[in-house]
PDB file of N, CA and C in Angstrom:
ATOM      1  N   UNK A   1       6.851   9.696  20.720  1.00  0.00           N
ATOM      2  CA  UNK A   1       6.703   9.949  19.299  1.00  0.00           C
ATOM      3  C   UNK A   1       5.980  11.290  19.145  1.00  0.00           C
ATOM      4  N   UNK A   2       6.608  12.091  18.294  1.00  0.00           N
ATOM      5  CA  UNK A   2       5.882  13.459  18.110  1.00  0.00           C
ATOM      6  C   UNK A   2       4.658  13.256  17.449  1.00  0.00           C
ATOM      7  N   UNK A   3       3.771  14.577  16.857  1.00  0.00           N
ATOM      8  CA  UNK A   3       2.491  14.265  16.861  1.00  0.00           C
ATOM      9  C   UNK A   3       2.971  14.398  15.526  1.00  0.00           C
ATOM     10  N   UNK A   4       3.748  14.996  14.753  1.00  0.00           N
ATOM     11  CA  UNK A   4       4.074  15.095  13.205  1.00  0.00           C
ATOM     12  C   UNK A   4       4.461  13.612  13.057  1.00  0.00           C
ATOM     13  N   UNK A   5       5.311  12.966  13.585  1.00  0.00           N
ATOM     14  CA  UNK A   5       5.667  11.742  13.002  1.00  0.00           C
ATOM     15  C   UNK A   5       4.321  10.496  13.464  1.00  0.00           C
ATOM     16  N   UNK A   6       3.295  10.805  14.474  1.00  0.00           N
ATOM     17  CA  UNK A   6       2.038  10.005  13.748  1.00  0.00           C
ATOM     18  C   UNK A   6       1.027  10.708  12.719  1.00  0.00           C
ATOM     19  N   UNK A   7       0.949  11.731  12.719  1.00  0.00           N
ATOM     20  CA  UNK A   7       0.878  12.453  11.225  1.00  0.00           C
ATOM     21  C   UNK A   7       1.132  11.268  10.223  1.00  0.00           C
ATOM     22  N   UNK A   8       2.506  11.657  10.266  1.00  0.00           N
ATOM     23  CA  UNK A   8       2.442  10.702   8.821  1.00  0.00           C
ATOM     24  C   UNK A   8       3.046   8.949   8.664  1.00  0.00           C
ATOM     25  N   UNK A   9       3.018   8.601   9.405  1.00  0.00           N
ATOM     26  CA  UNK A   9       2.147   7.556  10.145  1.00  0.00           C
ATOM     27  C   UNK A   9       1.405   6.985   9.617  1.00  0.00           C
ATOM     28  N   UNK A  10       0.162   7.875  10.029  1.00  0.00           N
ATOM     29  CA  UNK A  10      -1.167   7.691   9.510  1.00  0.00           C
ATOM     30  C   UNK A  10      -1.449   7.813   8.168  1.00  0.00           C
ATOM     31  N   UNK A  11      -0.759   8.921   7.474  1.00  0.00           N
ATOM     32  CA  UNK A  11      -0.956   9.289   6.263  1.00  0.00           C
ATOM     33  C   UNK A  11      -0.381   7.897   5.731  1.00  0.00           C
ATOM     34  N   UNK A  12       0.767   7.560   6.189  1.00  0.00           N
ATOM     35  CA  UNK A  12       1.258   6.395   5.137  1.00  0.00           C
ATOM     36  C   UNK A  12       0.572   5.383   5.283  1.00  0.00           C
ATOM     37  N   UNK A  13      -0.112   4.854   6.306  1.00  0.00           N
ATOM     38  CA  UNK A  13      -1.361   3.736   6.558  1.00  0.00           C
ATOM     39  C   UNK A  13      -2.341   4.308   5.216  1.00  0.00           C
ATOM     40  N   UNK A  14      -2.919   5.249   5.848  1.00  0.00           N
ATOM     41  CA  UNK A  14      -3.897   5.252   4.692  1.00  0.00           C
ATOM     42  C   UNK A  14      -3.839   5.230   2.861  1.00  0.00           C
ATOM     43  N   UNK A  15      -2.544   5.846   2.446  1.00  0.00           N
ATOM     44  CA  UNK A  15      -2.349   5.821   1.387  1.00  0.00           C
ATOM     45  C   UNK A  15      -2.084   4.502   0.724  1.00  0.00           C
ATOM     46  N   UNK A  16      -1.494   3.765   2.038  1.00  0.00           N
ATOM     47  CA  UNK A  16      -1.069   2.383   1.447  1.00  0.00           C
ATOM     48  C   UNK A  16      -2.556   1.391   1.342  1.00  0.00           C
ATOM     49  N   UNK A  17      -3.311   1.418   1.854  1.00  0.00           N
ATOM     50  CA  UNK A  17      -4.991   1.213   2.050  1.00  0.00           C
ATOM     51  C   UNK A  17      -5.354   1.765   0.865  1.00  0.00           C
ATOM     52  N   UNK A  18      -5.408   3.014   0.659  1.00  0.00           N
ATOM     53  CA  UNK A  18      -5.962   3.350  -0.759  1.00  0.00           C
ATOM     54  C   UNK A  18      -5.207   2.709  -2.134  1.00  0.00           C
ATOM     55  N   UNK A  19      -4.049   2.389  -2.117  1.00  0.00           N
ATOM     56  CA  UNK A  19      -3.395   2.077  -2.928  1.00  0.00           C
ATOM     57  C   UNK A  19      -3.959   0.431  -3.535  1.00  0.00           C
ATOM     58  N   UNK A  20      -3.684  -0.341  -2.020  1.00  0.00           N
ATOM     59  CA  UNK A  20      -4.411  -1.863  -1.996  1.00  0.00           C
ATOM     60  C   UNK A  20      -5.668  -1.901  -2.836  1.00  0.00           C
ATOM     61  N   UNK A  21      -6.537  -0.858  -2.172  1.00  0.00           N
ATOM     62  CA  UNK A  21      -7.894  -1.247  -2.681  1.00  0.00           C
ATOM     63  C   UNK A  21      -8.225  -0.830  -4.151  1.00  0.00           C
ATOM     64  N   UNK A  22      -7.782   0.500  -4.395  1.00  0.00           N
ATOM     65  CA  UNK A  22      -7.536   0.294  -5.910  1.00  0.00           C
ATOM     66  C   UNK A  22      -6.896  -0.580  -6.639  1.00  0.00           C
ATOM     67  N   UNK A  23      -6.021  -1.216  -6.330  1.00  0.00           N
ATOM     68  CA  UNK A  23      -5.300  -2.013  -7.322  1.00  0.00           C
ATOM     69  C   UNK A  23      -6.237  -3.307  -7.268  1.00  0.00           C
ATOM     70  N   UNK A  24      -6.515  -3.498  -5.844  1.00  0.00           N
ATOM     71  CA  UNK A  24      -7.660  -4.840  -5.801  1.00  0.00           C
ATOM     72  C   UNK A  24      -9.107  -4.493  -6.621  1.00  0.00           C
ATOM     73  N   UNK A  25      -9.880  -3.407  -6.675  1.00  0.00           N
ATOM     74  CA  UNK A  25     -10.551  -3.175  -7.669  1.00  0.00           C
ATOM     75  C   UNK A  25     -10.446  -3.014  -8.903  1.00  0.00           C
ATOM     76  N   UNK A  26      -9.130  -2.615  -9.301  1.00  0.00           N
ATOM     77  CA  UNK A  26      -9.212  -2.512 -10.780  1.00  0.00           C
ATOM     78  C   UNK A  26      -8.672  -4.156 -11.166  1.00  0.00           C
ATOM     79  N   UNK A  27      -8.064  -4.937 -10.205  1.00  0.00           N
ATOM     80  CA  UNK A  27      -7.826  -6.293 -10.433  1.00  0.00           C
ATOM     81  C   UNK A  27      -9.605  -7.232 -10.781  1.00  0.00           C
ATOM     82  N   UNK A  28     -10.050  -6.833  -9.683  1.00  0.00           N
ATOM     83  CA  UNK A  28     -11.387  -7.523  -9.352  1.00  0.00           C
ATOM     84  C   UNK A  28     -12.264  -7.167 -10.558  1.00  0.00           C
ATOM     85  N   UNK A  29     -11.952  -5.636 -11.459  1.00  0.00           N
ATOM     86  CA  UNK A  29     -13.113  -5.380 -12.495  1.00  0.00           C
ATOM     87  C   UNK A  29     -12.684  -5.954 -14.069  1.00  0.00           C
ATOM     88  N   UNK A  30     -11.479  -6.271 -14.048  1.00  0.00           N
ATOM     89  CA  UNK A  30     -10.812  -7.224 -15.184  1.00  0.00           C
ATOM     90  C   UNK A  30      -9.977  -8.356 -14.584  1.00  0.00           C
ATOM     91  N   UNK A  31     -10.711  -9.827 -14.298  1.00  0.00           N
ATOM     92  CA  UNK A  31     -10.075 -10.598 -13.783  1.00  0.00           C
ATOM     93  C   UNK A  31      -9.142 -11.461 -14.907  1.00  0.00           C
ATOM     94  N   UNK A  32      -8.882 -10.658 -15.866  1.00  0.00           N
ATOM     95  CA  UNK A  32      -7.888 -11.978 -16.539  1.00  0.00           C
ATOM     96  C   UNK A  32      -6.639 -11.439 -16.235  1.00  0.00           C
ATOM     97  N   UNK A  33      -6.736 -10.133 -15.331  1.00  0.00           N
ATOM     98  CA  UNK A  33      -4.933  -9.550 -15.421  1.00  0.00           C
ATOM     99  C   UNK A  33      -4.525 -10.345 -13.727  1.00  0.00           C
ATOM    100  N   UNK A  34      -5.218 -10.586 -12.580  1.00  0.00           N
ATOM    101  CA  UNK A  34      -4.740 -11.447 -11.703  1.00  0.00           C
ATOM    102  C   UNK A  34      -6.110 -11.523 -10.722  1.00  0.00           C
ATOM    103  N   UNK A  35      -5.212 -12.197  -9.629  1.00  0.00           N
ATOM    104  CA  UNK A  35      -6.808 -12.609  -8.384  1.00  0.00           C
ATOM    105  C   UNK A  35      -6.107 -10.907  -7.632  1.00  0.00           C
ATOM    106  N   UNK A  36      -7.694 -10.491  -7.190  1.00  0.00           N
ATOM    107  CA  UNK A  36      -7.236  -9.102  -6.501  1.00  0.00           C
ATOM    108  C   UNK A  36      -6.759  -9.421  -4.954  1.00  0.00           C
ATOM    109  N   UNK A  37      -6.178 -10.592  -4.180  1.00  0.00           N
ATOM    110  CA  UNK A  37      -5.863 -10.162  -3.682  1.00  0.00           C
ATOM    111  C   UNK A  37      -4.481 -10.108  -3.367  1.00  0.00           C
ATOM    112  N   UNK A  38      -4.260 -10.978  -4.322  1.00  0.00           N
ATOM    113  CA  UNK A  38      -2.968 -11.527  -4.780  1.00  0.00           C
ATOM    114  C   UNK A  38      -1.933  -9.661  -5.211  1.00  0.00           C
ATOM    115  N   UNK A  39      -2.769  -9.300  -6.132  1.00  0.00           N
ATOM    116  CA  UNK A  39      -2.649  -7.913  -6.505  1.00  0.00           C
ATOM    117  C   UNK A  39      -2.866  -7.088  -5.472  1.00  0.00           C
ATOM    118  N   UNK A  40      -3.267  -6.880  -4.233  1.00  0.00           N
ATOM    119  CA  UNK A  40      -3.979  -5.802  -3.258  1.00  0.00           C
ATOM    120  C   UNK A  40      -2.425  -6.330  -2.358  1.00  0.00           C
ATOM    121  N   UNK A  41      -2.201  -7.485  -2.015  1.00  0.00           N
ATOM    122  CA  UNK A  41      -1.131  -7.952  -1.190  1.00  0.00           C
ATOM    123  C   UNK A  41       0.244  -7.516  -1.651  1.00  0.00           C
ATOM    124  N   UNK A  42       0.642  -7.461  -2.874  1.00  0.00           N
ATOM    125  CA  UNK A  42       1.559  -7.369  -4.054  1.00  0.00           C
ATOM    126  C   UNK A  42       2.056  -5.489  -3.779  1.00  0.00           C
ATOM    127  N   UNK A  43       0.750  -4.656  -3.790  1.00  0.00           N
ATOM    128  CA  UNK A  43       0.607  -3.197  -3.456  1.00  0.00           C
ATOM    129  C   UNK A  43       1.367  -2.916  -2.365  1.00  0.00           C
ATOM    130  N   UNK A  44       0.638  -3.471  -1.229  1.00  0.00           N
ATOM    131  CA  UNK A  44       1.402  -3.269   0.475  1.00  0.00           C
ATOM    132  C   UNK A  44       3.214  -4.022   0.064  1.00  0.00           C
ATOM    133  N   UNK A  45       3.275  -4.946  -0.228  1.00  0.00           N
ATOM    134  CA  UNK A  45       4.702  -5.043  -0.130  1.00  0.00           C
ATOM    135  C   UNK A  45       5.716  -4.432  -0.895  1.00  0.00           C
ATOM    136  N   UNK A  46       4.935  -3.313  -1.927  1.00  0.00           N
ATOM    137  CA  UNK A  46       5.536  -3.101  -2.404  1.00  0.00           C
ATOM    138  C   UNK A  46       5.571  -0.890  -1.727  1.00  0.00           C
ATOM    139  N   UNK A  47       4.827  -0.862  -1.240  1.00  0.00           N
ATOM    140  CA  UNK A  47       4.954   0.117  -0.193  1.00  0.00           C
ATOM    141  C   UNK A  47       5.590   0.128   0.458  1.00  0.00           C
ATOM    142  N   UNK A  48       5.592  -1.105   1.491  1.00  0.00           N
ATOM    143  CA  UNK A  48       6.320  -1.362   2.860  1.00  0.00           C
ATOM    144  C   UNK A  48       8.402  -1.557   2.297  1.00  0.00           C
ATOM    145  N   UNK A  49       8.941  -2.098   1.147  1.00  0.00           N
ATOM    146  CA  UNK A  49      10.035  -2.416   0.752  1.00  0.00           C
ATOM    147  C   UNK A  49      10.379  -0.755   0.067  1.00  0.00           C
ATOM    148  N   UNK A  50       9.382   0.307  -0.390  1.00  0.00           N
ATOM    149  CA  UNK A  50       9.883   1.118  -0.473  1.00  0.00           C
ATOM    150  C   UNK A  50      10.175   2.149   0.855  1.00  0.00           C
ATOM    151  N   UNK A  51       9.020   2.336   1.803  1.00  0.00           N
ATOM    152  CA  UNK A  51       9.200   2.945   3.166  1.00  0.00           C
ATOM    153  C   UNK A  51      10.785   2.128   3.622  1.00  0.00           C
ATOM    154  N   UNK A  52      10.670   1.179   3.885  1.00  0.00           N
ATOM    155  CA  UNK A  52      12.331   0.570   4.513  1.00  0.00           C
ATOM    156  C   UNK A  52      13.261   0.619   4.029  1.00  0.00           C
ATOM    157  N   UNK A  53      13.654   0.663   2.732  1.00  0.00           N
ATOM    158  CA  UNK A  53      14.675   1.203   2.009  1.00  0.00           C
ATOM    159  C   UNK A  53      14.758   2.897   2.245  1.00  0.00           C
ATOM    160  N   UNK A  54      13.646   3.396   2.211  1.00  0.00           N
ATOM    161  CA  UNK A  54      13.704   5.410   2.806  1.00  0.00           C
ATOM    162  C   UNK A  54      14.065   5.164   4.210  1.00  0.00           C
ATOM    163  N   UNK A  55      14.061   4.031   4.986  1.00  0.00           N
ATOM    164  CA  UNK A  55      14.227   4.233   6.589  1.00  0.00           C
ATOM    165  C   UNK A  55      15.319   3.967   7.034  1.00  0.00           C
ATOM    166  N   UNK A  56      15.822   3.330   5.970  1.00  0.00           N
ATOM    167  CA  UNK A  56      17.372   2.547   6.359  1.00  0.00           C
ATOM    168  C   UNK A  56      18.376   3.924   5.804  1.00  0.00           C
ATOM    169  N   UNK A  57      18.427   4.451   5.306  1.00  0.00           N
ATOM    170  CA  UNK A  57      19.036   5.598   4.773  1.00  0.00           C
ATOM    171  C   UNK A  57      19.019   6.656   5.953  1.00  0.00           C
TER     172      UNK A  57
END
């Protein structure tokens, strides 16, 4: 694996991490819109179904 493609890799780990935890905090600071982790879990799959649809192409 080249060092560009763990580059971003990594980048996509982390963004998807940042993504989770915001959505789980802004879930967690108004709990009548859902449970955050329900919402933080909801984030990643919805990362991971867009990366595999870009991978399958």
């Amino acid at each position: 694996m080249s060092s560009l493609a763990l580059a971003v890799l990594l980048l996509l780990v982390l963004v998807t991490l940042l993504l989770a935890g915001g959505i789980g905090y802004i879930a967690h600071r108004h709990p009548a819109l859902t449970a955050p982790i329900t919402a933080a879990g909801m984030a990643v799959a919805l990362v991971i179904a867009c990366v595999s649809l870009l991978g399958a192409r």
